[in-house]
N, C-alpha and C. Protein backbone atom coordinates (compact mmCIF):
# COMPACT_ATOMS: atom_id res chain seq x y z
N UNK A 1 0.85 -1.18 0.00
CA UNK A 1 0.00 0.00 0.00
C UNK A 1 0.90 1.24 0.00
N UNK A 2 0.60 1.97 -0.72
CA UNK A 2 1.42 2.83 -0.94
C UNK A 2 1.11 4.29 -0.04
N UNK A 3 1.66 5.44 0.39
CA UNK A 3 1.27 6.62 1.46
C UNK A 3 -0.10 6.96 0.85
N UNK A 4 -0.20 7.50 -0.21
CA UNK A 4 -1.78 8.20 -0.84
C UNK A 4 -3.13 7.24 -0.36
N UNK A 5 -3.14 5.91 -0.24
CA UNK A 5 -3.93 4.82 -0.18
C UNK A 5 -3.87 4.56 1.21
N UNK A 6 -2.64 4.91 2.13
CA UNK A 6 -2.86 4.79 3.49
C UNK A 6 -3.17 5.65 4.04
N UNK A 7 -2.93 7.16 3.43
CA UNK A 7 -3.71 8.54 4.15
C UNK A 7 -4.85 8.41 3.87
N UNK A 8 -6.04 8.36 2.96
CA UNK A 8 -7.37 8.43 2.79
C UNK A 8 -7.67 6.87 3.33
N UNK A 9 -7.60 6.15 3.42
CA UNK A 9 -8.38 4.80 4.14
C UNK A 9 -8.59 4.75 5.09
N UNK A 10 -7.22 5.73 6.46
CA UNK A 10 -6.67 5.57 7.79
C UNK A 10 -7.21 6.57 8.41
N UNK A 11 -7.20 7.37 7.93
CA UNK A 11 -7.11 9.07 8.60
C UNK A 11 -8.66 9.35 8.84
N UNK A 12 -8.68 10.47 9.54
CA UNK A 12 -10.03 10.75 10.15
C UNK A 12 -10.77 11.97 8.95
N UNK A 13 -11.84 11.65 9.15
CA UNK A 13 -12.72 12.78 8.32
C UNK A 13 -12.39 14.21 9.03
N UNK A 14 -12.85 15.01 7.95
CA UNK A 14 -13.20 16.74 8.34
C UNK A 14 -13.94 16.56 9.77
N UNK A 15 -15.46 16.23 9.79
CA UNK A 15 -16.19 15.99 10.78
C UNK A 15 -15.45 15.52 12.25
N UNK A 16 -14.89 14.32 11.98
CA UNK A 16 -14.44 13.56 13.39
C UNK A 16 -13.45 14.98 13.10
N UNK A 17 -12.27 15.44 12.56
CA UNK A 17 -11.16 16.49 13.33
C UNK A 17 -11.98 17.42 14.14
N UNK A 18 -13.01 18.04 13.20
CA UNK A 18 -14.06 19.56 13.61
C UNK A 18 -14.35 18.93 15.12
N UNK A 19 -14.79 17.74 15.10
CA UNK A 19 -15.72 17.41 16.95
C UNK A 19 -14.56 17.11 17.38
N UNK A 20 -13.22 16.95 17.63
CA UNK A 20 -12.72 16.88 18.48
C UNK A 20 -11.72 18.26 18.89
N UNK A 21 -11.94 18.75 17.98
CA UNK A 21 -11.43 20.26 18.30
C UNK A 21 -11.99 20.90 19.32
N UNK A 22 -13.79 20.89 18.31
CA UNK A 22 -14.75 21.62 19.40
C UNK A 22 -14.69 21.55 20.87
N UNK A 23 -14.11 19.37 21.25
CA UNK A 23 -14.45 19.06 22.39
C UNK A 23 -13.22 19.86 23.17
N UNK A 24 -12.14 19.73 22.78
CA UNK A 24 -11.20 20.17 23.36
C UNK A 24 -10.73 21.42 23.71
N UNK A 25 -11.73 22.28 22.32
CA UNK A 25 -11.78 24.03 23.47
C UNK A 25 -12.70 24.07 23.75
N UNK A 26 -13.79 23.47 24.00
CA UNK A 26 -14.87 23.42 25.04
C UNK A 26 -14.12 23.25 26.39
N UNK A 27 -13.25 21.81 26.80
CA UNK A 27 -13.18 21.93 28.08
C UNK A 27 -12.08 22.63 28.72
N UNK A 28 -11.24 23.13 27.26
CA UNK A 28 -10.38 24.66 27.58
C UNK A 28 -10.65 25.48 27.84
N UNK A 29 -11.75 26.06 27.50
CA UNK A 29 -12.87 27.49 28.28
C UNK A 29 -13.18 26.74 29.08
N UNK A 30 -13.96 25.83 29.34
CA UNK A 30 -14.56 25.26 30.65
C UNK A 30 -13.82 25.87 32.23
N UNK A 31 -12.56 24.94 31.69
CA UNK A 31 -10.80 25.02 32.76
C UNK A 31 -10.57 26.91 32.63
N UNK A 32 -10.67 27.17 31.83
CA UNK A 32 -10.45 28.87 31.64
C UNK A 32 -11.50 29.75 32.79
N UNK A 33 -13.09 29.39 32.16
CA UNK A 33 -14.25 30.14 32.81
C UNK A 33 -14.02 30.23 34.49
N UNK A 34 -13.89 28.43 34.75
CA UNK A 34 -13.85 28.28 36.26
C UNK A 34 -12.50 28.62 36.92
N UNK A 35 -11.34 29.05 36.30
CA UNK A 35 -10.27 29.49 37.26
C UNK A 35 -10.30 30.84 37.36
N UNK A 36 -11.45 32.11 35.92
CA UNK A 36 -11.57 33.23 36.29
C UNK A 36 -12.68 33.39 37.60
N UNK A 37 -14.06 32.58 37.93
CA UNK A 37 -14.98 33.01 38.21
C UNK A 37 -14.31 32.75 40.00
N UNK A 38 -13.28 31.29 39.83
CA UNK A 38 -12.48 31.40 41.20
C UNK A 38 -11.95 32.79 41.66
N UNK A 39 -11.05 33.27 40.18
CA UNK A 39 -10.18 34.26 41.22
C UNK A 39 -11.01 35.81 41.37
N UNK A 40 -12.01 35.81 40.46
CA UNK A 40 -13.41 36.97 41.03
C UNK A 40 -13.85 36.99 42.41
N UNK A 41 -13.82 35.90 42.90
CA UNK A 41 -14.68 35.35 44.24
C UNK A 41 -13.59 35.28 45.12
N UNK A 42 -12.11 35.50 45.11
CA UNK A 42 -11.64 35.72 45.71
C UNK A 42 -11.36 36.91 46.03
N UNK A 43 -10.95 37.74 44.95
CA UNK A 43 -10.74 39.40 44.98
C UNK A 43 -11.76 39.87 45.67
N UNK A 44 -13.03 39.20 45.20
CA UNK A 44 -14.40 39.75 46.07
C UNK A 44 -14.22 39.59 47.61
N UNK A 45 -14.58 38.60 47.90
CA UNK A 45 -13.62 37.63 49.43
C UNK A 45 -12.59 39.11 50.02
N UNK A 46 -11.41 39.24 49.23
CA UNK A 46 -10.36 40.28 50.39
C UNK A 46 -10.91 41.59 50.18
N UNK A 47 -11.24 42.17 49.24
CA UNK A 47 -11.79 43.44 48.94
C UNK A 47 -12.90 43.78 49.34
N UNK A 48 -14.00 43.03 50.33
CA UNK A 48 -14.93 43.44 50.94
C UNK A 48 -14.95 43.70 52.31
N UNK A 49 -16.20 44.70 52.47
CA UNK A 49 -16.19 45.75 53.78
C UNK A 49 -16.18 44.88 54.48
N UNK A 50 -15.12 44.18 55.59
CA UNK A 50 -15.65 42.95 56.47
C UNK A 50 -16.04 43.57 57.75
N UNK A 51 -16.26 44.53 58.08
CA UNK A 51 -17.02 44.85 59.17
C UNK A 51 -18.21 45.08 58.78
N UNK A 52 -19.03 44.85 57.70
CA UNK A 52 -20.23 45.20 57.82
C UNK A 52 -20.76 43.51 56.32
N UNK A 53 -19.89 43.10 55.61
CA UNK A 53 -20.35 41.69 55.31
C UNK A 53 -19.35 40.55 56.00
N UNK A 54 -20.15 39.68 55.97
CA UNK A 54 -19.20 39.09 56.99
C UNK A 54 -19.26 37.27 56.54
N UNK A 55 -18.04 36.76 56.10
CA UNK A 55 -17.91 34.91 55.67
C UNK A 55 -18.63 34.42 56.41
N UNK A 56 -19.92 34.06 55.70
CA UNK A 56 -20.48 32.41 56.21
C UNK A 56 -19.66 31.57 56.78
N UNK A 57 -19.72 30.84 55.44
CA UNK A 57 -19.17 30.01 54.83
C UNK A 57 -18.54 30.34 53.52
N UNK A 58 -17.68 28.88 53.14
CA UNK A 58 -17.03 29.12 51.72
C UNK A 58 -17.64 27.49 51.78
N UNK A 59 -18.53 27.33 50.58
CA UNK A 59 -19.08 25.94 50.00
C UNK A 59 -18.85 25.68 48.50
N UNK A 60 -18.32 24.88 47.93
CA UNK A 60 -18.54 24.13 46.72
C UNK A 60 -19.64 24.52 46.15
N UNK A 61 -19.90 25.39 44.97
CA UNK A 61 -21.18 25.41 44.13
C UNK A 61 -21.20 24.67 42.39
N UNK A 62 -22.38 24.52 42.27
CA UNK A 62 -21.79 24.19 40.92
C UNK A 62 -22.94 25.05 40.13
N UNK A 63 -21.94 25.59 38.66
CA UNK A 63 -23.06 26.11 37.72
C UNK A 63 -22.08 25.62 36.52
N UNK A 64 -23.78 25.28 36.10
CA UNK A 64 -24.12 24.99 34.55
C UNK A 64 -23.63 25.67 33.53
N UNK A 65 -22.90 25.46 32.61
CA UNK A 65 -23.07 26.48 31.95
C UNK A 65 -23.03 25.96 30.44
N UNK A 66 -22.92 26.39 28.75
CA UNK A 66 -22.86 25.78 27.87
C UNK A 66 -22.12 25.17 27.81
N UNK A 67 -20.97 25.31 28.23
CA UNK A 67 -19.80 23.81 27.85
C UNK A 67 -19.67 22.48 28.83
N UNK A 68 -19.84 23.05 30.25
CA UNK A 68 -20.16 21.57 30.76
C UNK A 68 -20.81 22.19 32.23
N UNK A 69 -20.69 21.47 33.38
CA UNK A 69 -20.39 22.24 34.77
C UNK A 69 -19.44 22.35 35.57
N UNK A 70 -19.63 23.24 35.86
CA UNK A 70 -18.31 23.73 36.32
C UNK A 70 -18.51 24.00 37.87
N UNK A 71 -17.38 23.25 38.66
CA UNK A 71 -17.41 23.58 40.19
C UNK A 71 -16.47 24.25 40.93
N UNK A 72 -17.10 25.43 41.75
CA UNK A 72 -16.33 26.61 42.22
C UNK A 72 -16.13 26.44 43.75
């Protein structure tokens, strides 16, 4: 078998490359979204009036969002 006959028989379609791209900067924003919305909630956290709001708690939430869920 010669290379021309083993690249088109072997190799993946347009389609399968396109969905695995998609999947893979999907869960690159995913990993992106949730380490900004962490360090928001922290800046928020030291930069607030703490004599007048005051830490519960700090709990695990999760939100939904289009690419998958994401836990903060």
């Amino acid at each position: 078998m010669n290379i021309q006959q083993h690249l088109t028989t072997n190799s993946l379609s347009w389609k399968e490359i396109e969905l695995d791209l998609f999947r893979a900067l999907q869960n690159a924003f995913a990993e992106l979204f949730t380490a900004l919305l962490e360090d928001i909630d922290r800046q928020l956290a030291e930069t607030r009036d703490k004599r007048r709001y005051h830490l519960k708690d700090k709990r695990r939430t999760t939100i939904q969002t289009l690419f998958r869920r994401s836990y903060l």
